[in-house]
Protein backbone atom coordinates (compact mmCIF):
# COMPACT_ATOMS: atom_id res chain seq x y z
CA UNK A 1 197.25 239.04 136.53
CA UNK A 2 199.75 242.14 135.53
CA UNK A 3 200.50 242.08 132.02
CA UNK A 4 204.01 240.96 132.50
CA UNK A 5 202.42 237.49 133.52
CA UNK A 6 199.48 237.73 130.51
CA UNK A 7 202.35 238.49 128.17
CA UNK A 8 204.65 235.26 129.93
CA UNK A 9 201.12 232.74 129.55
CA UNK A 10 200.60 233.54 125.89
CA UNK A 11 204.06 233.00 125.27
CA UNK A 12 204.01 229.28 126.84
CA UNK A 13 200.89 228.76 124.55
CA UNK A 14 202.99 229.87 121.58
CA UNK A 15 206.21 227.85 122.30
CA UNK A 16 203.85 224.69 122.35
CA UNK A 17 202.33 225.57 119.02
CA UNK A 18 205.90 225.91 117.79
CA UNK A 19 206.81 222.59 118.99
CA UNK A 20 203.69 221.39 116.63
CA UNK A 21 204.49 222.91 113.90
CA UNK A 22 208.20 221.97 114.11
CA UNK A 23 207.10 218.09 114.71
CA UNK A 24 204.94 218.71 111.96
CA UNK A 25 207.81 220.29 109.89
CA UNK A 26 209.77 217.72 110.10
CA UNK A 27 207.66 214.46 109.34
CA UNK A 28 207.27 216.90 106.60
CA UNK A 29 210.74 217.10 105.50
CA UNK A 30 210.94 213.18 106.11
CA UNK A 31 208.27 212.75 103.62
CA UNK A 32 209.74 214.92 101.09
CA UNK A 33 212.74 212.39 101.13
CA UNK A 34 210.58 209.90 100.00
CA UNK A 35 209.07 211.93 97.29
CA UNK A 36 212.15 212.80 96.02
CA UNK A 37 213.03 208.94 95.76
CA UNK A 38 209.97 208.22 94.02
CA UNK A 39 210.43 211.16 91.28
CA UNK A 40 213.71 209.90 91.23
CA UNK A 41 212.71 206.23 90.01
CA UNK A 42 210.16 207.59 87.77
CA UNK A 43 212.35 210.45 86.16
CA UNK A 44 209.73 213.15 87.51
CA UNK A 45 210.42 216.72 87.58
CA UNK A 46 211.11 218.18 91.00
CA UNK A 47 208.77 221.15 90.14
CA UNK A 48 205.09 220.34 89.57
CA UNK A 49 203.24 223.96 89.34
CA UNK A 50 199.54 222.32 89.06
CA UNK A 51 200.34 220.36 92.26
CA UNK A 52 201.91 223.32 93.69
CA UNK A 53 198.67 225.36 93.14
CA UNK A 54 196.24 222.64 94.42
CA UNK A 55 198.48 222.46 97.96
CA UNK A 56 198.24 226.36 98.08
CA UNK A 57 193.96 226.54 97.19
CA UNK A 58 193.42 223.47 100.07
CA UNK A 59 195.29 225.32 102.54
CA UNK A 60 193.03 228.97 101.50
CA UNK A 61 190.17 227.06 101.69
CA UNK A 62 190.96 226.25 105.79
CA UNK A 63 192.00 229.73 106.10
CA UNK A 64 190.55 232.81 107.45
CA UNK A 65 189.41 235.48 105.13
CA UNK A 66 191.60 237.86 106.76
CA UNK A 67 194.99 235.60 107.15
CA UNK A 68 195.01 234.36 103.50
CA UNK A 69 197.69 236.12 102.53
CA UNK A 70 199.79 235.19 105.22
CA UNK A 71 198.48 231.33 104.57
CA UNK A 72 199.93 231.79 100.91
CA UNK A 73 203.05 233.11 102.07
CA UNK A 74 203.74 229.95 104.45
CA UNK A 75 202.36 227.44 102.08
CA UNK A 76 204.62 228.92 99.25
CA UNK A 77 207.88 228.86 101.87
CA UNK A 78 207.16 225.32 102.65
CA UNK A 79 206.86 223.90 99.06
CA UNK A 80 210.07 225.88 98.20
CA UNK A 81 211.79 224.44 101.56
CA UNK A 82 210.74 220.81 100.37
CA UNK A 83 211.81 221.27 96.94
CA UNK A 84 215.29 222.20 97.94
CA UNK A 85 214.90 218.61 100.28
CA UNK A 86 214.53 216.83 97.19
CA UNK A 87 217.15 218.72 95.09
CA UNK A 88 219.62 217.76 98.34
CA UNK A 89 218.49 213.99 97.90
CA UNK A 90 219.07 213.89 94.24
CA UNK A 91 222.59 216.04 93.94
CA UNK A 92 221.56 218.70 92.18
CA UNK A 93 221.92 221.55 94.60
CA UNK A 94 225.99 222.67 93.42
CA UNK A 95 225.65 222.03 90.05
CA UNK A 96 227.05 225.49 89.93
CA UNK A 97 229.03 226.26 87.13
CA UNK A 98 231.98 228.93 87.58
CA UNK A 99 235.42 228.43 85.97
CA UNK A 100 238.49 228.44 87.88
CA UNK A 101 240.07 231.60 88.30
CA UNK A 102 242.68 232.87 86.00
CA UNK A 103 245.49 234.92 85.65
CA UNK A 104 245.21 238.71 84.00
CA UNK A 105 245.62 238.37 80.24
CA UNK A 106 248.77 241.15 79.34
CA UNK A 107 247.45 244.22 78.21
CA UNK A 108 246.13 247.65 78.82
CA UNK A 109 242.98 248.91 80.52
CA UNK A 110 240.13 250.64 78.50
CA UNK A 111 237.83 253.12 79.92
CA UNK A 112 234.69 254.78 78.00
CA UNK A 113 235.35 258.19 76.83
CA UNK A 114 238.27 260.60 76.92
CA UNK A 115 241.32 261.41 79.45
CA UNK A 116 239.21 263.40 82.48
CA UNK A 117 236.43 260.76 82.00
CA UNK A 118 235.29 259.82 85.87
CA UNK A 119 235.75 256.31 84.09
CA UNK A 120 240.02 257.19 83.93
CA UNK A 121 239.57 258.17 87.57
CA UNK A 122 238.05 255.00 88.43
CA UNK A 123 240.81 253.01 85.75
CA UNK A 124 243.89 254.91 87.83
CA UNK A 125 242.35 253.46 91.80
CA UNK A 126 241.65 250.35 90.82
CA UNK A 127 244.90 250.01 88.45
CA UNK A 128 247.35 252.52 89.26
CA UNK A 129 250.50 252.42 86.74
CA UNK A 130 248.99 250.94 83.60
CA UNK A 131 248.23 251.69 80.18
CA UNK A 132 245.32 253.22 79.81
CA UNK A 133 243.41 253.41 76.31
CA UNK A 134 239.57 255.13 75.59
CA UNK A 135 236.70 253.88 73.63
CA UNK A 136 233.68 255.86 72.81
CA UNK A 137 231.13 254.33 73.81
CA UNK A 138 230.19 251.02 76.92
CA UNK A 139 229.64 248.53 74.32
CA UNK A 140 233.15 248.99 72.35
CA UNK A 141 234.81 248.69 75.69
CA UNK A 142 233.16 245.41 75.83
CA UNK A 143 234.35 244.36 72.95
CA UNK A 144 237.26 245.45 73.05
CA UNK A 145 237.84 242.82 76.28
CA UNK A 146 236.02 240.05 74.40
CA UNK A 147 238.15 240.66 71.45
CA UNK A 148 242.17 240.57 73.67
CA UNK A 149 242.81 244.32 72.69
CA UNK A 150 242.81 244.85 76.32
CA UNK A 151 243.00 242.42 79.54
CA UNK A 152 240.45 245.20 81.43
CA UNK A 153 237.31 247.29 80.65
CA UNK A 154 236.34 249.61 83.62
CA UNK A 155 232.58 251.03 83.47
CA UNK A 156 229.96 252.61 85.30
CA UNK A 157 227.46 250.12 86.28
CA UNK A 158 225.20 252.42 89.58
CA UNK A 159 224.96 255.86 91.05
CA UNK A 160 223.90 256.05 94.42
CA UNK A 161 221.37 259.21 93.15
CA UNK A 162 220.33 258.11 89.49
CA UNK A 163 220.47 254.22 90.23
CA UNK A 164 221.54 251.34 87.85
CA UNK A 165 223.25 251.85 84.51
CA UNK A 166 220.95 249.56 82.66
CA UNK A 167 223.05 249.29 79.64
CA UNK A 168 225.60 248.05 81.29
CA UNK A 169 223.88 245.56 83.29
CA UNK A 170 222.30 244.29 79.71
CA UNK A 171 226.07 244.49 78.10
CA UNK A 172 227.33 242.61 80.80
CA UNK A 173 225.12 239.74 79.87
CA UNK A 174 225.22 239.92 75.74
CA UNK A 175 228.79 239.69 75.94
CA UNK A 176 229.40 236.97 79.28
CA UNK A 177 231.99 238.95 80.33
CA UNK A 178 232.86 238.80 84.00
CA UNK A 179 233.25 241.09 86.57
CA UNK A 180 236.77 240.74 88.84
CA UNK A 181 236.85 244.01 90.41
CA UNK A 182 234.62 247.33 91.81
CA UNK A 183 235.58 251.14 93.47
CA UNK A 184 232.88 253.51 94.34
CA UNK A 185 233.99 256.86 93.13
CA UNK A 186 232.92 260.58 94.88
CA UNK A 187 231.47 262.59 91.89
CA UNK A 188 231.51 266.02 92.15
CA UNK A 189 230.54 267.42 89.00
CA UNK A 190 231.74 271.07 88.46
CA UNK A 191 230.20 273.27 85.35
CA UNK A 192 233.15 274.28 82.89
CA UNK A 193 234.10 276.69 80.90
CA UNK A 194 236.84 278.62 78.93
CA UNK A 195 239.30 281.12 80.94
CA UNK A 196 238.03 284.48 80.93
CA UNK A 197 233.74 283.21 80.60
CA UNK A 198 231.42 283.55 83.04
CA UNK A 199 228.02 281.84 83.65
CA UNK A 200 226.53 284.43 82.51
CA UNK A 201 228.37 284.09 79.25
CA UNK A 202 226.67 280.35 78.58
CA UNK A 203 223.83 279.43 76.45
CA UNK A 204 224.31 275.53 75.63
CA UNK A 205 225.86 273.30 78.22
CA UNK A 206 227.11 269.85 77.30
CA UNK A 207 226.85 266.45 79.46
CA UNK A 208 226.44 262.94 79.83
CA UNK A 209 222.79 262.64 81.08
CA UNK A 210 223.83 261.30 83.93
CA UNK A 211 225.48 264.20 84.61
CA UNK A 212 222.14 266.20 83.74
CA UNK A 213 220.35 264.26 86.27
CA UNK A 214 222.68 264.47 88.93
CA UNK A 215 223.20 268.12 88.63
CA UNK A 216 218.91 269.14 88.07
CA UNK A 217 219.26 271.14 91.06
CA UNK A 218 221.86 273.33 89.96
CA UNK A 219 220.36 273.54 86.22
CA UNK A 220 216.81 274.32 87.08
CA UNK A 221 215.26 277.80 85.97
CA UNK A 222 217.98 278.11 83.67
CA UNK A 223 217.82 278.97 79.97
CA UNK A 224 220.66 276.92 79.33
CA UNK A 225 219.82 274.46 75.82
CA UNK A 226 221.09 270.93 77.39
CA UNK A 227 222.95 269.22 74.95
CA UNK A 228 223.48 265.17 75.60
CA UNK A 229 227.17 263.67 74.63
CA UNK A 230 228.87 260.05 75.60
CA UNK A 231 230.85 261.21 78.33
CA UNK A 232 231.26 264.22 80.41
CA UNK A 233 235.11 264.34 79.73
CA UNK A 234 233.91 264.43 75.72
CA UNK A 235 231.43 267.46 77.10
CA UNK A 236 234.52 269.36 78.29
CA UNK A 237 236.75 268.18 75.15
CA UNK A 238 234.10 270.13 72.75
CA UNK A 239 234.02 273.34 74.62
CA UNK A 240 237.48 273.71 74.48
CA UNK A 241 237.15 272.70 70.38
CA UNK A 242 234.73 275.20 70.07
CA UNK A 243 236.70 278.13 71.91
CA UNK A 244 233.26 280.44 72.56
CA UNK A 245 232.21 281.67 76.29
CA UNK A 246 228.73 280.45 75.40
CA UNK A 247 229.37 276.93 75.66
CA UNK A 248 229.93 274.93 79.14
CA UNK A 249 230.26 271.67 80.15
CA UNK A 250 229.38 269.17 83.36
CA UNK A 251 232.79 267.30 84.24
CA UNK A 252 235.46 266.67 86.76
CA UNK A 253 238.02 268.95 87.90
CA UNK A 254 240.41 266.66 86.09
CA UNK A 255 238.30 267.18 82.70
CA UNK A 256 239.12 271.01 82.71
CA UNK A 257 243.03 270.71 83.65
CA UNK A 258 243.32 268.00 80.58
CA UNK A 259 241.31 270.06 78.05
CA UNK A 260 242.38 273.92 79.52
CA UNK A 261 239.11 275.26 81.03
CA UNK A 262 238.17 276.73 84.19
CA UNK A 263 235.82 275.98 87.09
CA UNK A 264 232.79 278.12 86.64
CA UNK A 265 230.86 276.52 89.44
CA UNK A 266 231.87 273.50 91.89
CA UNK A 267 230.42 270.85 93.16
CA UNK A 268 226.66 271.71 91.42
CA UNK A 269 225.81 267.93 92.41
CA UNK A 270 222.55 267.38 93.85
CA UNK A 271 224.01 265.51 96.67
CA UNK A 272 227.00 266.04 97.80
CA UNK A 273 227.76 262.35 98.80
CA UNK A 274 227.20 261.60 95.29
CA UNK A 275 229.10 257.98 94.28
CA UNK A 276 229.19 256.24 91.06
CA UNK A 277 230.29 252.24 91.36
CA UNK A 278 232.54 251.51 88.19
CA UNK A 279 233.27 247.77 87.35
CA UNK A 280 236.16 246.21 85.93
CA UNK A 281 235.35 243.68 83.68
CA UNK A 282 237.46 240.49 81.95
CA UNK A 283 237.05 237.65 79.40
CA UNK A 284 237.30 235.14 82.31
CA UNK A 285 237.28 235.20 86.45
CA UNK A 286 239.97 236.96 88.65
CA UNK A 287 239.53 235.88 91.90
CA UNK A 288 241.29 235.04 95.34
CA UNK A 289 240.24 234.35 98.96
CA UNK A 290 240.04 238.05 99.67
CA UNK A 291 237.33 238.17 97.22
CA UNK A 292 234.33 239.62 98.78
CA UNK A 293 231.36 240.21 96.51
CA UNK A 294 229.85 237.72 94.21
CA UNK A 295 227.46 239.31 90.97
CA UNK A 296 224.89 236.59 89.73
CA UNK A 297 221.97 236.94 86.86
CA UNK A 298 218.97 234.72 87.15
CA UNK A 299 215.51 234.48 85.68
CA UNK A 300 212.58 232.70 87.06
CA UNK A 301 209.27 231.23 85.93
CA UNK A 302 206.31 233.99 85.22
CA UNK A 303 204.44 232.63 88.29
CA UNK A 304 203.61 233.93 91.82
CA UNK A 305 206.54 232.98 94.62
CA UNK A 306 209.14 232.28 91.60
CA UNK A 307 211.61 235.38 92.60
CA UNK A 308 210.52 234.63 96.65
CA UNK A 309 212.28 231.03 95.62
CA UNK A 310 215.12 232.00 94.86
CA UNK A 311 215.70 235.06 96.79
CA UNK A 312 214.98 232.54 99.63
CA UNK A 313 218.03 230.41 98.95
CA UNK A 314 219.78 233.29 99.25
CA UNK A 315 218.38 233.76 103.14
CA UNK A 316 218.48 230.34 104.11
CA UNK A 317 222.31 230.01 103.24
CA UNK A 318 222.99 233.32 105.23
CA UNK A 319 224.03 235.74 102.22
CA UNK A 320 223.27 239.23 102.64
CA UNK A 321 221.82 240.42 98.56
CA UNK A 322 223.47 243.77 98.69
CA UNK A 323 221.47 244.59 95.40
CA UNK A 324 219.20 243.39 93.15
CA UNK A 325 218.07 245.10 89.70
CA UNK A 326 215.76 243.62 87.20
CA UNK A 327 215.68 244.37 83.22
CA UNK A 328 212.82 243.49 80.66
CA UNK A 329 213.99 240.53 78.54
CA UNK A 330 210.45 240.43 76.36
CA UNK A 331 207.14 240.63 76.67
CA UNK A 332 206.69 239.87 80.49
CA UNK A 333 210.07 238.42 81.41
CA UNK A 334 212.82 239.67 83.38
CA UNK A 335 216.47 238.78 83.99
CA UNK A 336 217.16 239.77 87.67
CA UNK A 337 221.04 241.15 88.57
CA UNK A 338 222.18 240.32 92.62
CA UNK A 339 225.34 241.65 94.37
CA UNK A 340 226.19 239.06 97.38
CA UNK A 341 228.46 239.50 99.85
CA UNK A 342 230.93 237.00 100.29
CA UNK A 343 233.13 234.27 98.42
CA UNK A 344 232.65 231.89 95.95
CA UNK A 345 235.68 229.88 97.68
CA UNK A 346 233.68 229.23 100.77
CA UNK A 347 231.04 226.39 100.77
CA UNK A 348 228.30 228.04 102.44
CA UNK A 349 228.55 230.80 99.57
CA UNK A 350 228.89 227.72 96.76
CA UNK A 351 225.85 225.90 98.58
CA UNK A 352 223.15 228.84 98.42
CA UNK A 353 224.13 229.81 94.94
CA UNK A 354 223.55 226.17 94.21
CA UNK A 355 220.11 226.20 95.64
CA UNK A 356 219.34 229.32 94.37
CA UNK A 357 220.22 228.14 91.21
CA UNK A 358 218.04 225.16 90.99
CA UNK A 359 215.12 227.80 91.77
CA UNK A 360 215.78 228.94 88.24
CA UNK A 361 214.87 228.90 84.98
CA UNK A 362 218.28 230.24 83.94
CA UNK A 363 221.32 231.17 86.32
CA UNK A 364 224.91 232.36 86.04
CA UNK A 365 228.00 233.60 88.08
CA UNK A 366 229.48 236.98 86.37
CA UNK A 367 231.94 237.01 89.06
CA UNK A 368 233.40 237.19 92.03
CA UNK A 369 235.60 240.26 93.03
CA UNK A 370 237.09 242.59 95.72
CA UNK A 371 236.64 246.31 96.22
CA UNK A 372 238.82 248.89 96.27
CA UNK A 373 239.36 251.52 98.41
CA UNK A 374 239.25 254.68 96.56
């Protein structure tokens, strides 16, 4: 027998198992129906975690030692597969609560920091023609949405070389703002300075850290003193305040022609493919059918599978997770942050984030939103 024929016989013997196990599956399914009936009647909980954990042990205990893992992985898929049955049965999967979309409250757009900020650049794509006003730090842009000074708040939210802005992702969430819009932004940092200096000239250089971090290449084996300051526009703002050759800053091109320096150095990034994300954020949801992202925060049970539950929700409905980024709540909880692509007007978008929701111990829609071309 060549192998091509070995290779055909073992896969007749698996398309019969399959047949099994999707008989099996089914009657399954069927009797999950019934369950859900019962619970129903009796005003049971859907989720029972000690039953859970007995179905999981009695299927180790007929397992191999070497396929346990895999065992526990198809046990786990099942009970969250029959759970989301029951949820079906009883109407609970789109209990998903999401406002209407609204109109753009009249105003002007804040960005953190000063004119030059990579946050003005970002303000300018995404808005082109407004008012623009600063605020010194994330959180006062925040509240300066919550509040009506402004209808928008732009911030940075991910770099595609430092990762997540985890302040913002935990300001996003103290003040339920939403998120209607995104741009990805090139950042090429340059190092600054005032007309006539030279880098030889510079003993403190001032930046955002995230400027620091992006630029560690360029700074290392220096004997610079690195100096840490809200923005990297307010970096280039203080060297020209302090009109000495020994100070320098890490900003944008745009920082220096605002504030009157030079371009000691261009493009020190790291990587030059360097992108920051920047999010434009409201008091309620801006959205239309050419809406293409949808941001939700979730939390699960501290228990093996929880995140797997939800995450397979996500799968089942056919949503691609873009992202996902987890921050520490307290002690040993987490409140987990996914990008999805797609629309919250379409039904097979509104029916996984219903299912996934129902997987949850808390869940919430911060928006749905295009991107914009920058």
């Amino acid at each position: 027998m060549t192998p091509k024929d070995k290779l055909q016989n073992l896969r007749g013997k698996i398309d019969l198992i399959d047949a099994d196990i999707t008989k099996s599956f089914q009657e399954r399914q069927r009797v999950s129906n019934d369950i859900a009936k019962v619970k129903e009647e009796g005003n049971l909980a859907i989720t029972d975690t000690g039953r859970e954990d007995k179905v999981i042990a009695s299927a180790l205990d007929l397992a191999d030692e070497d396929k346990r893992a895999e065992t526990a992985a198809l046990m786990r898929t099942l009970i969250s597969l029959s759970k989301l049955r029951q949820y079906e049965n009883l109407g609970l999967t789109h209990a998903l609560d999401f406002p209407e979309a609204s109109g753009r409250a009249p105003g002007p757009v804040a960005f953190q920091g000063v004119p030059g900020a990579w946050s003005e650049h970002a303000s300018r794509t995404m808005f082109p023609g407004e008012e623009y006003v600063t605020r010194e730090y994330f959180e006062d842009v925040f509240e300066a949405v919550k509040k009506g000074e402004v209808s928008l708040g732009v911030l940075p939210i991910e770099n595609s070389q430092t990762g997540a802005i985890g302040e913002v992702y935990d300001l996003l969430r103290r003040h339920s703002c939403y998120i209607v819009g995104q741009v990805w932004v090139n950042v090429n940092q340059c190092l600054l300075g005032l007309p006539g200096g030279s880098i030889g000239d510079i003993r403190e250089v001032f930046s955002h850290p995230e400027g620091f971090n992006q630029c560690r290449r360029f700074l290392k084996g220096k004997n610079w003193e690195l100096s840490k300051v809200s923005n990297t526009a307010v970096a280039a703002e203080l060297v020209a305040k302090h009109e000495t050759t020994k100070y320098a800053a890490i900003g944008s091109r745009r920082a220096a022609e605002v504030n009157g320096l030079t371009v000691l150095a261009e493009n020190i990034t790291d990587n030059p493919k360097n992108r920051t994300r920047f999010i434009a954020i409201s008091r309620k949801p801006i959205y239309d059918d050419k809406s293409d992202t949808v941001t939700v925060t979730f939390s699960t049970i501290h228990r093996a599978g929880a995140l797997c539950s939800v995450l397979q929700a996500f799968q089942l409905g056919g949503l691609n997770l873009t992202r996902i980024e987890s921050r520490p709540v307290s002690g040993d909880s987490y409140r987990f942050f996914a990008d999805l692509e797609g629309n919250i007007l379409t039904p097979k978008v509104r029916d996984a984030i219903g299912q996934a929701s129902v997987q949850s111990e808390y869940f919430e829609v911060l928006g749905c939103y295009a991107t914009v071309n920058s």
